[in-house]
Protein backbone atom coordinates (compact mmCIF):
# COMPACT_ATOMS: atom_id res chain seq x y z
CA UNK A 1 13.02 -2.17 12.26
CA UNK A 2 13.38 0.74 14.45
CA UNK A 3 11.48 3.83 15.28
CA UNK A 4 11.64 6.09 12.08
CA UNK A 5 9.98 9.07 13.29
CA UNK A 6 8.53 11.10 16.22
CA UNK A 7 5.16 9.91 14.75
CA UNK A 8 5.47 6.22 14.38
CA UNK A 9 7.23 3.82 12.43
CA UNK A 10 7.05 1.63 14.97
CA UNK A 11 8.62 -1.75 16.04
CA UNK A 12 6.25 -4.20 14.01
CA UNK A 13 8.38 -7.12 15.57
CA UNK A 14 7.35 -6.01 19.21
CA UNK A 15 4.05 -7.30 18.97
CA UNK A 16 3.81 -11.04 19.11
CA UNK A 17 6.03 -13.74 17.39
CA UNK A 18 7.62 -12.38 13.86
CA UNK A 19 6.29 -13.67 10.87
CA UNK A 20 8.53 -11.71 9.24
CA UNK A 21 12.07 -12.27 10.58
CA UNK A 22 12.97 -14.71 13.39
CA UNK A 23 12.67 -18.52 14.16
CA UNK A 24 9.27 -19.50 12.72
CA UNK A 25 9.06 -18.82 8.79
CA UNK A 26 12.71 -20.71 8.74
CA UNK A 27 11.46 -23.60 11.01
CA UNK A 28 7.97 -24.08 9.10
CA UNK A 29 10.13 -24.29 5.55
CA UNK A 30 12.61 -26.67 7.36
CA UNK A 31 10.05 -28.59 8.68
CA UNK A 32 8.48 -28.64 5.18
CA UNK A 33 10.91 -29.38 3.31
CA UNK A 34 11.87 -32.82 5.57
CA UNK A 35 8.50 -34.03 5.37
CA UNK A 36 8.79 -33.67 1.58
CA UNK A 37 11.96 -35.59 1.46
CA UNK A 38 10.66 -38.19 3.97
CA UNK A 39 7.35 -38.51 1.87
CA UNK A 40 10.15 -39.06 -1.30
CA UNK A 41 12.24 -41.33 0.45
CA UNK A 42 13.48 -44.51 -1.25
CA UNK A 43 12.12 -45.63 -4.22
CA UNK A 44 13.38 -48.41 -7.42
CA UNK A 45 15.52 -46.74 -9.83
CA UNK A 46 12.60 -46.76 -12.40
CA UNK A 47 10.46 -44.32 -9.80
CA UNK A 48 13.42 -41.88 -9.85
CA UNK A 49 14.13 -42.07 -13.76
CA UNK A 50 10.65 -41.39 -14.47
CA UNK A 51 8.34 -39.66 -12.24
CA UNK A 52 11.61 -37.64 -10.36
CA UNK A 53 11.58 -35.42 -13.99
CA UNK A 54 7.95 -35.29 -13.95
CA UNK A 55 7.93 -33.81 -10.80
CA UNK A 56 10.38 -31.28 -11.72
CA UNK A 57 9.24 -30.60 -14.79
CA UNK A 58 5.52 -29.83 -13.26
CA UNK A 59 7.72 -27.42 -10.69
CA UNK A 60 9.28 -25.45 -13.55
CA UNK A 61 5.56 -25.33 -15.03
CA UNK A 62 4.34 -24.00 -12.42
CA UNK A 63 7.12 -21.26 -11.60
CA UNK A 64 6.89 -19.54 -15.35
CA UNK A 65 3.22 -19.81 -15.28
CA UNK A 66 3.32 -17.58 -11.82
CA UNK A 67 5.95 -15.46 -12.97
CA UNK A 68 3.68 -14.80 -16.45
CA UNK A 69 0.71 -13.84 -14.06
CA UNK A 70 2.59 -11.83 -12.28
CA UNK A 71 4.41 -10.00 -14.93
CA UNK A 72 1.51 -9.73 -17.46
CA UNK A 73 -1.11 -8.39 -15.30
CA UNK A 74 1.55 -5.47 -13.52
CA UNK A 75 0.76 -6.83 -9.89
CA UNK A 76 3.89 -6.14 -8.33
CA UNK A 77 6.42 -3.17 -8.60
CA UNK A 78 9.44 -5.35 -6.75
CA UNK A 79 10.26 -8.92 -8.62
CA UNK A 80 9.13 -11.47 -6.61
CA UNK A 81 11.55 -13.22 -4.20
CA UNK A 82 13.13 -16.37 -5.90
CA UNK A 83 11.61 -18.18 -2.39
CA UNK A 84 8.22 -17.51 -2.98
CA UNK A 85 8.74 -19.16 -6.97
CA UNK A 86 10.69 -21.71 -5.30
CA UNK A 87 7.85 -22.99 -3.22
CA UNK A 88 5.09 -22.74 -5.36
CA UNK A 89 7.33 -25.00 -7.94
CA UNK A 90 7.17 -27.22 -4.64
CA UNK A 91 3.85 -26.76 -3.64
CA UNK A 92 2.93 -28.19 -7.23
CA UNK A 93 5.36 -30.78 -7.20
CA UNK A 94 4.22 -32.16 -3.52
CA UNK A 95 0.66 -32.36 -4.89
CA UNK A 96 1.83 -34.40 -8.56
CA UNK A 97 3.51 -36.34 -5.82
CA UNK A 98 0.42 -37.71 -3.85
CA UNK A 99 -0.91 -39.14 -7.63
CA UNK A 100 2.38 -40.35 -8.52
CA UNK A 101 3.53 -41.73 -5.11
CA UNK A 102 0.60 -43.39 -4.22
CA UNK A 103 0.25 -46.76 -6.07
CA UNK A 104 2.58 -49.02 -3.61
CA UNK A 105 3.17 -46.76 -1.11
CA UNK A 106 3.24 -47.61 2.56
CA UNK A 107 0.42 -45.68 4.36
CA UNK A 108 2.80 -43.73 6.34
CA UNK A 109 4.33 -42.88 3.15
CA UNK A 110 0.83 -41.90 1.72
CA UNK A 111 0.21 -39.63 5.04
CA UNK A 112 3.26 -37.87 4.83
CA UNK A 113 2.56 -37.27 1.05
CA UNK A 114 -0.52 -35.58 1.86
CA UNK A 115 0.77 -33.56 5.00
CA UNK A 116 3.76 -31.81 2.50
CA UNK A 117 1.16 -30.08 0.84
CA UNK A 118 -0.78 -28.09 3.21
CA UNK A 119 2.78 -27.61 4.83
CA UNK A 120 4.41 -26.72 1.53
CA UNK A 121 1.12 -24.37 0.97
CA UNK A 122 1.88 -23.00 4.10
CA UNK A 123 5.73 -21.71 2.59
CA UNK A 124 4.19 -19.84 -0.09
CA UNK A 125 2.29 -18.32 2.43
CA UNK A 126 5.23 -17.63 4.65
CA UNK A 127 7.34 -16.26 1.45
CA UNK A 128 4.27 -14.10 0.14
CA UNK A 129 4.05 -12.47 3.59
CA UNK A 130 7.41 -12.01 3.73
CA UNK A 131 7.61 -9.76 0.65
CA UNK A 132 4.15 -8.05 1.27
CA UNK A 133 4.52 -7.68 5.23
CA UNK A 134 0.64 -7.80 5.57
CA UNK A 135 0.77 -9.80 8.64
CA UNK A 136 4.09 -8.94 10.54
CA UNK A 137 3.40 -11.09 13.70
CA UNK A 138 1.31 -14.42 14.25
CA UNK A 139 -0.37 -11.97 16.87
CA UNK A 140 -1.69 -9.60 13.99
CA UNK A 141 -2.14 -12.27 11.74
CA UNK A 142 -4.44 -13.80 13.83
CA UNK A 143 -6.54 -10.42 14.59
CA UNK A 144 -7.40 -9.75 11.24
CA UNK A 145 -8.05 -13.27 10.24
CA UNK A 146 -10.49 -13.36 13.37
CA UNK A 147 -11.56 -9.76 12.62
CA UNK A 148 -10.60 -8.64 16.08
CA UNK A 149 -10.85 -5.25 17.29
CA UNK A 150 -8.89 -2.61 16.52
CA UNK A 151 -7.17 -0.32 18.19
CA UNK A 152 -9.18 2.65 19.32
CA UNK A 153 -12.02 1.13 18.26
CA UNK A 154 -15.67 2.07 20.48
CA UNK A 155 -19.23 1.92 19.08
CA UNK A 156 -20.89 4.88 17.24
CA UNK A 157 -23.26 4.91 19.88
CA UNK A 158 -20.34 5.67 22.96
CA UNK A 159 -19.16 8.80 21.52
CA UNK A 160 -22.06 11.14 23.14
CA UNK A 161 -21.13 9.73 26.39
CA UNK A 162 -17.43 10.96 25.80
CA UNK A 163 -18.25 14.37 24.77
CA UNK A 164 -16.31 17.11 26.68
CA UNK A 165 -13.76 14.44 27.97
CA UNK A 166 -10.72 15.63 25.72
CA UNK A 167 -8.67 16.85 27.40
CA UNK A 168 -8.05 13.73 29.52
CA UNK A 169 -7.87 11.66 26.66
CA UNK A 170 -4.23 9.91 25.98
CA UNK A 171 -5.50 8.41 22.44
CA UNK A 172 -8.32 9.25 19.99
CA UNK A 173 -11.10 6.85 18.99
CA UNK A 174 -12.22 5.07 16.25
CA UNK A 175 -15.90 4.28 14.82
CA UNK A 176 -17.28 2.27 12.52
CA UNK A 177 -19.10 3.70 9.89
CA UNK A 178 -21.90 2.90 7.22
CA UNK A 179 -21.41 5.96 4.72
CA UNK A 180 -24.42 6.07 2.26
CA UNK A 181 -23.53 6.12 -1.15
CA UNK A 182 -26.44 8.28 -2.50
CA UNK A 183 -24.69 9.94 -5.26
CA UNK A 184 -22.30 7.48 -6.39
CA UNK A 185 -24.50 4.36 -5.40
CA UNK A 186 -21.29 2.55 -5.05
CA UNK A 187 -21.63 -0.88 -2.91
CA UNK A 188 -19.02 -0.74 -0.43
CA UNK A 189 -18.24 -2.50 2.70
CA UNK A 190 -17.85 -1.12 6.35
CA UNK A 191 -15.50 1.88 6.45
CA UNK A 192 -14.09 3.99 9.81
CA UNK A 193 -13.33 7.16 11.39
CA UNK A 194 -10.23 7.84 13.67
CA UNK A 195 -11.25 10.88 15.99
CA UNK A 196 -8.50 12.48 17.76
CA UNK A 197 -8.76 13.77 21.47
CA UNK A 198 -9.35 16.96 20.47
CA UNK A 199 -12.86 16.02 18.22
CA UNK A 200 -14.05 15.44 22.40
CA UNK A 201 -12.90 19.06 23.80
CA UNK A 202 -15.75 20.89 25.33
CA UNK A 203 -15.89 23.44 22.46
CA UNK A 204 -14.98 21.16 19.69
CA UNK A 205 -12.62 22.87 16.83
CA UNK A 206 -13.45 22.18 13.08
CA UNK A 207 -10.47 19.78 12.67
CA UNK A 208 -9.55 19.07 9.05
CA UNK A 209 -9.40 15.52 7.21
CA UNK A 210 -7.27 13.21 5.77
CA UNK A 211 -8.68 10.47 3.46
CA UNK A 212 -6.79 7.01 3.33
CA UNK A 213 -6.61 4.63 0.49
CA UNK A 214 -5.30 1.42 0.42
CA UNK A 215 -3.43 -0.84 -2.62
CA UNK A 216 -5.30 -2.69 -5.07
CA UNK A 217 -6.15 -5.77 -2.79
CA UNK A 218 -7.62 -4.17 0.77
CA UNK A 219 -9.95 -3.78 2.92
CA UNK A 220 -10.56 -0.61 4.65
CA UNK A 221 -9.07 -1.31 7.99
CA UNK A 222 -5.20 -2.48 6.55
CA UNK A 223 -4.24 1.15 7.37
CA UNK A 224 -5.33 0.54 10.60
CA UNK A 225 -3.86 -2.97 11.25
CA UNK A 226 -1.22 -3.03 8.76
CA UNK A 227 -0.14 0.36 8.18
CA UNK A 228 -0.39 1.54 11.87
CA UNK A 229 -1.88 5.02 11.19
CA UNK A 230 -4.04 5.30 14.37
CA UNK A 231 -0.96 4.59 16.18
CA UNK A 232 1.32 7.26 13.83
CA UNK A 233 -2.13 9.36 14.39
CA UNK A 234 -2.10 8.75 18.01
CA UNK A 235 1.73 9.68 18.90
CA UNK A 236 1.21 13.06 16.90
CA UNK A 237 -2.23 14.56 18.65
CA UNK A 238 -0.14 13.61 21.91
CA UNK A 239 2.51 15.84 20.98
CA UNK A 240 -0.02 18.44 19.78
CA UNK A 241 -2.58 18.86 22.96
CA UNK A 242 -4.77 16.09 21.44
CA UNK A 243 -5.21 17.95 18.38
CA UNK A 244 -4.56 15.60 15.15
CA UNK A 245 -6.42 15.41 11.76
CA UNK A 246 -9.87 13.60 11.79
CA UNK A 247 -9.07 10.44 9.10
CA UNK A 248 -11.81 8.33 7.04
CA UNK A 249 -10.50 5.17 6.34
CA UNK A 250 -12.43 4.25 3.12
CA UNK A 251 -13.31 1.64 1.10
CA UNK A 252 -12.34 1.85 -2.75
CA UNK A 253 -12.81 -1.35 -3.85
CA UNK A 254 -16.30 -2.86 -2.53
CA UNK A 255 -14.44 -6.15 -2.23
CA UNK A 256 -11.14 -7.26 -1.64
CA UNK A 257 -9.90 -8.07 -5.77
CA UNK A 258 -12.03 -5.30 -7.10
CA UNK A 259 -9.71 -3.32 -8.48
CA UNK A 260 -10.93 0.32 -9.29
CA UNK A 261 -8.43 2.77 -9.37
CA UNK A 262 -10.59 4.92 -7.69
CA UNK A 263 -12.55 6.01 -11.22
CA UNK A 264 -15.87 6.09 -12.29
CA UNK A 265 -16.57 3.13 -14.77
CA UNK A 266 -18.27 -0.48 -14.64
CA UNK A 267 -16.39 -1.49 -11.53
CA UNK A 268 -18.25 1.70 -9.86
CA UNK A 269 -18.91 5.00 -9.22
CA UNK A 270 -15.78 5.57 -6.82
CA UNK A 271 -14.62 8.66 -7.90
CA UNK A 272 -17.81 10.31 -7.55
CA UNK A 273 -18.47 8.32 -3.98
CA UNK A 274 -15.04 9.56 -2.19
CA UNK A 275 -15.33 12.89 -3.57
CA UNK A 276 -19.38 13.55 -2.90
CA UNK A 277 -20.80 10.95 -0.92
CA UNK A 278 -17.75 10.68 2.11
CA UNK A 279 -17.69 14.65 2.26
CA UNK A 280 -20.87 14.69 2.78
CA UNK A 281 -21.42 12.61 5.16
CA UNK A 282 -18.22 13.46 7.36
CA UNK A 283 -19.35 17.07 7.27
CA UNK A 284 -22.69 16.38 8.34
CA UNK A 285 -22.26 13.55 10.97
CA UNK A 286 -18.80 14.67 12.57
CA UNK A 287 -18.56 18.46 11.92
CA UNK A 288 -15.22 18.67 10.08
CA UNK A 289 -13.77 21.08 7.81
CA UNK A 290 -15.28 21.67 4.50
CA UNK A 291 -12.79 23.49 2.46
CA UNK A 292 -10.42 22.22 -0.03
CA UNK A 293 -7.37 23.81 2.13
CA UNK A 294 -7.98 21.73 5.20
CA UNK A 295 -8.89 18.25 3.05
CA UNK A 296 -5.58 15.92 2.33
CA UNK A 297 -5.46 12.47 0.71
CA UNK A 298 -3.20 9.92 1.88
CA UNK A 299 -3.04 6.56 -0.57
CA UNK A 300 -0.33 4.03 -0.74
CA UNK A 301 0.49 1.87 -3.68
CA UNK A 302 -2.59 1.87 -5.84
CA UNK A 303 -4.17 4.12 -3.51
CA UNK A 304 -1.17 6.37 -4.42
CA UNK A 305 -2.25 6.53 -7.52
CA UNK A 306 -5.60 7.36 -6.19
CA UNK A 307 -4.91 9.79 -4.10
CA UNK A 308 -2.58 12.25 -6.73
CA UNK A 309 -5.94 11.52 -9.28
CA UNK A 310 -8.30 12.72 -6.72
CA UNK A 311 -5.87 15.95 -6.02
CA UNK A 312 -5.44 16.60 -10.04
CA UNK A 313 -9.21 16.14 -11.06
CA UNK A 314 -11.02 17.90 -7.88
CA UNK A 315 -9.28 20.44 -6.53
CA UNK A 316 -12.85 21.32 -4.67
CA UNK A 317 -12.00 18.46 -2.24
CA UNK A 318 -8.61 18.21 -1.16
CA UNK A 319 -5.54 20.96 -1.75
CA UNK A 320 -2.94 18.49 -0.51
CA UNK A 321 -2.09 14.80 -1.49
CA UNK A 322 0.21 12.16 -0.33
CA UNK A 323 1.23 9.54 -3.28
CA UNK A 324 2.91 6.55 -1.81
CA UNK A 325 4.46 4.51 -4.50
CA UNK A 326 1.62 5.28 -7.06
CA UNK A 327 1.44 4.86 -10.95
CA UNK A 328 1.66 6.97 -13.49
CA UNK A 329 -2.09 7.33 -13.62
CA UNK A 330 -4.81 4.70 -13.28
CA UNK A 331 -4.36 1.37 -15.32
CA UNK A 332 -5.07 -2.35 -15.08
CA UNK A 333 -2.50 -2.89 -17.94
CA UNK A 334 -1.27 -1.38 -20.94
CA UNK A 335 -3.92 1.74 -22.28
CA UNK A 336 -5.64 0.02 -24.40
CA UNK A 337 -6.62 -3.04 -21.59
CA UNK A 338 -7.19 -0.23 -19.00
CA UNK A 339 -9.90 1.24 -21.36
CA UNK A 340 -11.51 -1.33 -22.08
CA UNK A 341 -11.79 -3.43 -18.83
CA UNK A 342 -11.73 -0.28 -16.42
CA UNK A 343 -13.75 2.46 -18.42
CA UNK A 344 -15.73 -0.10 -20.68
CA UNK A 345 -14.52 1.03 -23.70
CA UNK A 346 -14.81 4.93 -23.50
CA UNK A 347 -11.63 6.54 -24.06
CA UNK A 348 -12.82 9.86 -23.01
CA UNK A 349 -13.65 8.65 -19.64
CA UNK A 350 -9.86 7.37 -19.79
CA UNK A 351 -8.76 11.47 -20.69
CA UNK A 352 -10.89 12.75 -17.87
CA UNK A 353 -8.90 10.39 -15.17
CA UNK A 354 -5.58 10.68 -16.73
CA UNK A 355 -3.44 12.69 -14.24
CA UNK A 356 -0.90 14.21 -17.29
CA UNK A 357 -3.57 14.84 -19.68
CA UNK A 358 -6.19 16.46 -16.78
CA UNK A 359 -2.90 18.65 -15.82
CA UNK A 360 -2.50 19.31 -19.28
CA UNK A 361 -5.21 21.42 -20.43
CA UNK A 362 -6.52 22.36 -16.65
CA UNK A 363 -5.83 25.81 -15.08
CA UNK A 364 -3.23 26.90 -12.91
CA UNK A 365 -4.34 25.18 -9.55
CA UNK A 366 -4.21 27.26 -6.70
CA UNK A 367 -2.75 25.76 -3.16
CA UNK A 368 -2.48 22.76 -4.30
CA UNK A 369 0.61 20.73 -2.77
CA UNK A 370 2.15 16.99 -3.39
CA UNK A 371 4.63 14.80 -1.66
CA UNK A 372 5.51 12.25 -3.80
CA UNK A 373 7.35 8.73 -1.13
CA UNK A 374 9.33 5.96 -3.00
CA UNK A 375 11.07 3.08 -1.42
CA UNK A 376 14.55 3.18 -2.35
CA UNK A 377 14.49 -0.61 -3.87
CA UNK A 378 12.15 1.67 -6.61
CA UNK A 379 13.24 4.95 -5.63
CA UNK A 380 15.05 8.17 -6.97
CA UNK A 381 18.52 7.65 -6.94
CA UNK A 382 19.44 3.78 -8.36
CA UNK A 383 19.41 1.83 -4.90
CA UNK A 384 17.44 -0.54 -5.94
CA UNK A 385 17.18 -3.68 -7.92
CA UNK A 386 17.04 -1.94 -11.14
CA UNK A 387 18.80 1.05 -10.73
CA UNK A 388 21.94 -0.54 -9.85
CA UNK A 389 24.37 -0.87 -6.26
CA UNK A 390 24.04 0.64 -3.14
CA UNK A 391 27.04 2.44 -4.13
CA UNK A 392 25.38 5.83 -4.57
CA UNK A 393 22.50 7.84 -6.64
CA UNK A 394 20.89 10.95 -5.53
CA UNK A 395 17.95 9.42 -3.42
CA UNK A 396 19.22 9.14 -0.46
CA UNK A 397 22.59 9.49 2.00
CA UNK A 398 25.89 9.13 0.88
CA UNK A 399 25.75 5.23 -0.64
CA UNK A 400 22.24 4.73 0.38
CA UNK A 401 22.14 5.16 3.81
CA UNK A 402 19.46 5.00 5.58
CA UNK A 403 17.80 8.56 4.84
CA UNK A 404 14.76 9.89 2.82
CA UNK A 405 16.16 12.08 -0.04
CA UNK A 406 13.33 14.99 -1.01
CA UNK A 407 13.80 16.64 -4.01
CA UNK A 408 12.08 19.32 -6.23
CA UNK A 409 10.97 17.36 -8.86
CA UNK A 410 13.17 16.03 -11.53
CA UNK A 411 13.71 16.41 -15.30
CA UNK A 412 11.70 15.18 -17.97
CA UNK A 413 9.01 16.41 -20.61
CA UNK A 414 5.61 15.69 -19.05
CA UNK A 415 4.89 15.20 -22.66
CA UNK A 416 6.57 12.14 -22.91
CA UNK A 417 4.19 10.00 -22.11
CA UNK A 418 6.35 6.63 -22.51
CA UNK A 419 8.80 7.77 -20.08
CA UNK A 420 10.93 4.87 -20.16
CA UNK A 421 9.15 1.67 -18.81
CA UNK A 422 6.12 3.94 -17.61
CA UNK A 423 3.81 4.85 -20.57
CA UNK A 424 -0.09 5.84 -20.88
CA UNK A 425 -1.48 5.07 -17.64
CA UNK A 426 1.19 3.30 -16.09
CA UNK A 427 2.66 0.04 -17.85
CA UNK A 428 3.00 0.42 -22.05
CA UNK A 429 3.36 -3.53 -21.88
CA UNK A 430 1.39 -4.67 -18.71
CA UNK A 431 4.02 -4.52 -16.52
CA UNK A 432 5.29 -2.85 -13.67
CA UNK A 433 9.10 -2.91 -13.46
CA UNK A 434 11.31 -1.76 -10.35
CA UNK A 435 11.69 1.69 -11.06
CA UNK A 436 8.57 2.13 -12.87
CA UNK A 437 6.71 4.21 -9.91
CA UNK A 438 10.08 6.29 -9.19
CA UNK A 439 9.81 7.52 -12.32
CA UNK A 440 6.10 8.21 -12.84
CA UNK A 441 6.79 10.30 -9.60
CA UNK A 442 9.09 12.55 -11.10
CA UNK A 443 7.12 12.55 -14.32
CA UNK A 444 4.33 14.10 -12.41
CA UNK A 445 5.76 16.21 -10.27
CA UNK A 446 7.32 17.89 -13.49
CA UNK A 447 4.06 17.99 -15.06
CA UNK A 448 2.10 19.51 -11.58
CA UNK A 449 4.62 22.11 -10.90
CA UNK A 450 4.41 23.42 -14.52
CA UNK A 451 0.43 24.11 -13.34
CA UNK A 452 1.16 25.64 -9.80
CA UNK A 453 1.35 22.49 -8.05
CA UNK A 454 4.32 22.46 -5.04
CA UNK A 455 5.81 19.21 -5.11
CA UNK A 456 8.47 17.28 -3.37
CA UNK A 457 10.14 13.95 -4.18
CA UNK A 458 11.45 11.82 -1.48
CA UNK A 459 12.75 7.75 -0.63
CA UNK A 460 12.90 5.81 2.18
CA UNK A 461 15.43 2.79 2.45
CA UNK A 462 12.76 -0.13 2.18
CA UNK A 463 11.12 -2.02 -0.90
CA UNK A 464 7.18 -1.98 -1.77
CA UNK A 465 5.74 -3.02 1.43
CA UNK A 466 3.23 -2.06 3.89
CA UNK A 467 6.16 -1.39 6.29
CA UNK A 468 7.14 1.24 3.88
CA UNK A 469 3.80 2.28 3.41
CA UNK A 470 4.08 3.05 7.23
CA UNK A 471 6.86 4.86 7.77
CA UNK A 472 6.10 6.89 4.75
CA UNK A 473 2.86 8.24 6.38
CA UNK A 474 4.73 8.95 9.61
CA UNK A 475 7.06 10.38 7.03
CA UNK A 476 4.62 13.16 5.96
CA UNK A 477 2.73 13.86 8.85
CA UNK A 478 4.28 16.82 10.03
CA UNK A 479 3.93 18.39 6.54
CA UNK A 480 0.84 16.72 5.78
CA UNK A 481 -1.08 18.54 9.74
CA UNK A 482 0.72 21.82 8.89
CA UNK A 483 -0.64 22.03 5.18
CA UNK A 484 -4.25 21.29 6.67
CA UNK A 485 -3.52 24.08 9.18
CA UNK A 486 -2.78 22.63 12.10
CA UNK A 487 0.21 24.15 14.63
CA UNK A 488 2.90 21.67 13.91
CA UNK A 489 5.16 20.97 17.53
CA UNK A 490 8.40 22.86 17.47
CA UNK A 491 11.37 20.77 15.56
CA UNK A 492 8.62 18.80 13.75
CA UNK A 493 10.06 18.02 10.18
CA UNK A 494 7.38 20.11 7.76
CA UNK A 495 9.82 19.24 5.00
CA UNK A 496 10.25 22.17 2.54
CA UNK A 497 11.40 21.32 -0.88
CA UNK A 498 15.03 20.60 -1.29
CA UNK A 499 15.61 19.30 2.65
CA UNK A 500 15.54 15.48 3.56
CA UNK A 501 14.12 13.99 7.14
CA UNK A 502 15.63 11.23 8.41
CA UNK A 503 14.09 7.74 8.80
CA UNK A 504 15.05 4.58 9.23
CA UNK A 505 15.04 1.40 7.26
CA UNK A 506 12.52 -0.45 6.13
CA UNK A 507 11.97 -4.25 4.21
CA UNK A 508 9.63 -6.76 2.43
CA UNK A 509 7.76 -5.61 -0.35
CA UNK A 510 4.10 -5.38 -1.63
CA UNK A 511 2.15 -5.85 -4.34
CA UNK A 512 -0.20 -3.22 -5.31
């Protein structure tokens, strides 16, 4: 993947041995797949008539019973790639196969029974990785797993010492943070700051914020390690005389599978903690901005959906949003699930978090602004798997090519809530097809500009993945620093509604 902006968007591959492309995810699934065969091997007719179909049939099991998971709890915009199926059908199979292979077996036999399981575990691994992209080299894969440090990173405690140093600063620094929660009294885990050169200048300026939310499963440094925003942050205060957004990483979930949507409800207090108790604090401890105009909110997948909520239902905070692949609104199903297992029951807590029925009966907003990212495998214009061929669609370049489309905002009644396959609060059936987020992006954007919200619409070539999520940020940066009121470098794309910016492909694809 190349470079796919002046911001970032960098070379994932560049970094260590690719777990995404490259030798070693085919070698580890051929090497799997002969050890399986070996562990097979031959066997009386009777072995083969009988516990061959068993084997299969425990496969096939296992396949429909993932793809029902996946399908009835809406954990994944893109369908999942037929190799990730295909080796958890094996995965089951090799571990039927220790039972059923053991009786008579040779010992070697029996060991190489038992070593096609971790190895076929390690496939599904390999394939899952491959469609999310959390871990794009063994290098990074290895840093997170060993939580090693990240980039930028210096203790809270070093920042006096680099006071009035700015200006001789090549990259910005990042802290660690314990934010209390003494509004929201949310439990949340470690969270950080990224401070940009300028933050250190001798006579610091009030530099305005960005807020970044991860997907559904996260912790709060993926944007870091994943998503490469200190990097994407980095490249643009060098092109600016050091001067760059402060950005809070934050926590939304408390825990990796605590899905929230950002809302107040049994799960927590979130909405109230990112809009009282991380202003707060940022204002006091790091002098930032404090007005609406110079907050933004940056969220990707989930966090998407996050992030245009936030915008929608306090203005007071932030006057400019980034939704990267988001939903419709926040959901952990169909409407009537999402009430009851993420507001407990209360359907007016639902209304008040609803982003088409808060726009609905709210007042005209006032500088409030939206750019709405898609991949193009889910995006505006039918590239993708559902909406048809690359052969054309209005999303993109001529047949698809590899530019970001933006566009006004599209047709449709923001009254009509079902919207095709997008209904109340996402998914009317629990699911989340291709497509689904494309068109709750254009579904909103109708329904903000019709309240004073400016809103553009835009793809990049690329499926659901963090990759995506990546290049989408670097995507919006220009427009994103400029909106916050920050000079913007000359020939900086600041991407007015109507114009496209070009950026390069991107693969794999996440679940949010």
């Amino acid at each position: 993947m190349g470079q796919l902006s002046q911001y970032g968007g960098p070379d994932f591959s560049s970094h260590g041995i690719s777990l995404l492309t490259g030798w070693l995810p085919l070698a580890a699934q051929i090497v799997a797949v002969l050890v399986l065969l070996a562990a097979i091997g031959r066997r009386d007719r009777r072995w083969f008539v009988w516990c061959l179909p068993v084997l299969a049939l425990c496969a096939g099991l296992a396949v429909l019973l993932f793809q029902r998971y996946l399908s009835g709890h809406g954990l994944a915009s893109d369908p999942a790639p037929a190799a990730l199926s295909i080796w958890i059908g094996v995965t089951s199979s090799a571990i039927l196969l220790v039972a059923l292979g053991w009786r008579g077996s040779r010992w070697s036999r029996r060991g190489l029974s038992v070593l096609a399981v971790p190895l076929s575990l390690l496939c599904v691994g390999v394939s899952l990785n491959d469609w999310v992209g959390y871990f794009p080299t063994v290098t990074e894969a290895w840093s997170q797993l060993t939580a090693g440090p990240l980039p930028d990173e210096v203790d809270t405690a070093a920042l006096a010492g680099l006071a009035g140093t700015g200006a001789s600063m090549t990259t910005g620094r990042l802290v660690g943070v314990t934010i209390p929660a003494t509004t929201s009294h949310f439990t949340h885990r470690a969270e950080y700051v990224y401070l940009p050169p300028a933050w250190f200048a001798p006579s610091r300026p009030q530099l305005p914020v960005l807020m970044m939310i991860s997907g559904e499963f996260n912790t709060p440094a993926d944007w870091i390690r994943v998503g490469n925003a200190v990097k994407i942050e980095d490249d643009f205060a060098a092109q600016h005389q050091g001067v760059a957004p402060v950005v809070v990483f934050v926590d939304s979930g408390g825990s990796f599978n605590n899905d929230t949507e950002c809302v107040n409800g049994p799960r927590g207090n979130v909405a109230d903690y990112l809009t009282k108790d991380v202003p707060s604090y940022l204002e006091s401890q790091f002098h930032v901005a404090t007005d609406a105009a110079h907050w933004g909110i940056v969220g990707w997948s989930a966090g998407g959906t996050c992030a245009l909520d936030l915008a929608v239902t306090h203005p007071e905070l932030s006057g400019t949003f980034e939704d990267i692949a988001g939903d419709l609104g926040p959901n952990v199903g169909d409407k009537a699930t999402t009430i009851a297992n993420l507001y407990g029951g209360d359907a007016r807590a639902w209304a008040s978090f609803d982003p088409l029925t808060v726009l609905a009966t709210h007042a005209p907003y006032v500088n409030t602004a939206g750019w709405f990212e898609n991949s193009s495998a889910t995006g505006f214009g039918g590239h993708g798997w559902r909406g048809g061929g690359p052969g054309g669609g209005s999303g993109g370049g001529p047949g698809g090519g590899p530019h970001a489309g933006a566009h006004p905002g599209g047709p449709g009644d923001p009254g009509d809530r079902q919207g095709g396959t997008v209904g109340y609060g996402g998914r009317p059936d629990g699911r989340d097809a291709p497509g689904a987020e494309a068109a709750a992006a254009t579904q909103l954007c109708t329904a903000a500009r019709a309240k004073g919200i400016e809103c553009t619409l835009h793809t990049l070539d690329g499926r659901h993945s963090w990759q995506f999520a990546s290049a989408a940020f670097s995507d919006a940066l220009p427009w994103l620093a400029s909106r916050l009121g920050l000079p913007v470098a000359s020939g900086s794309a600041t991407q007015q509604p109507g114009q496209g910016v070009a950026s390069g492909a991107v693969t794999s694809g996440q679940p949010h």
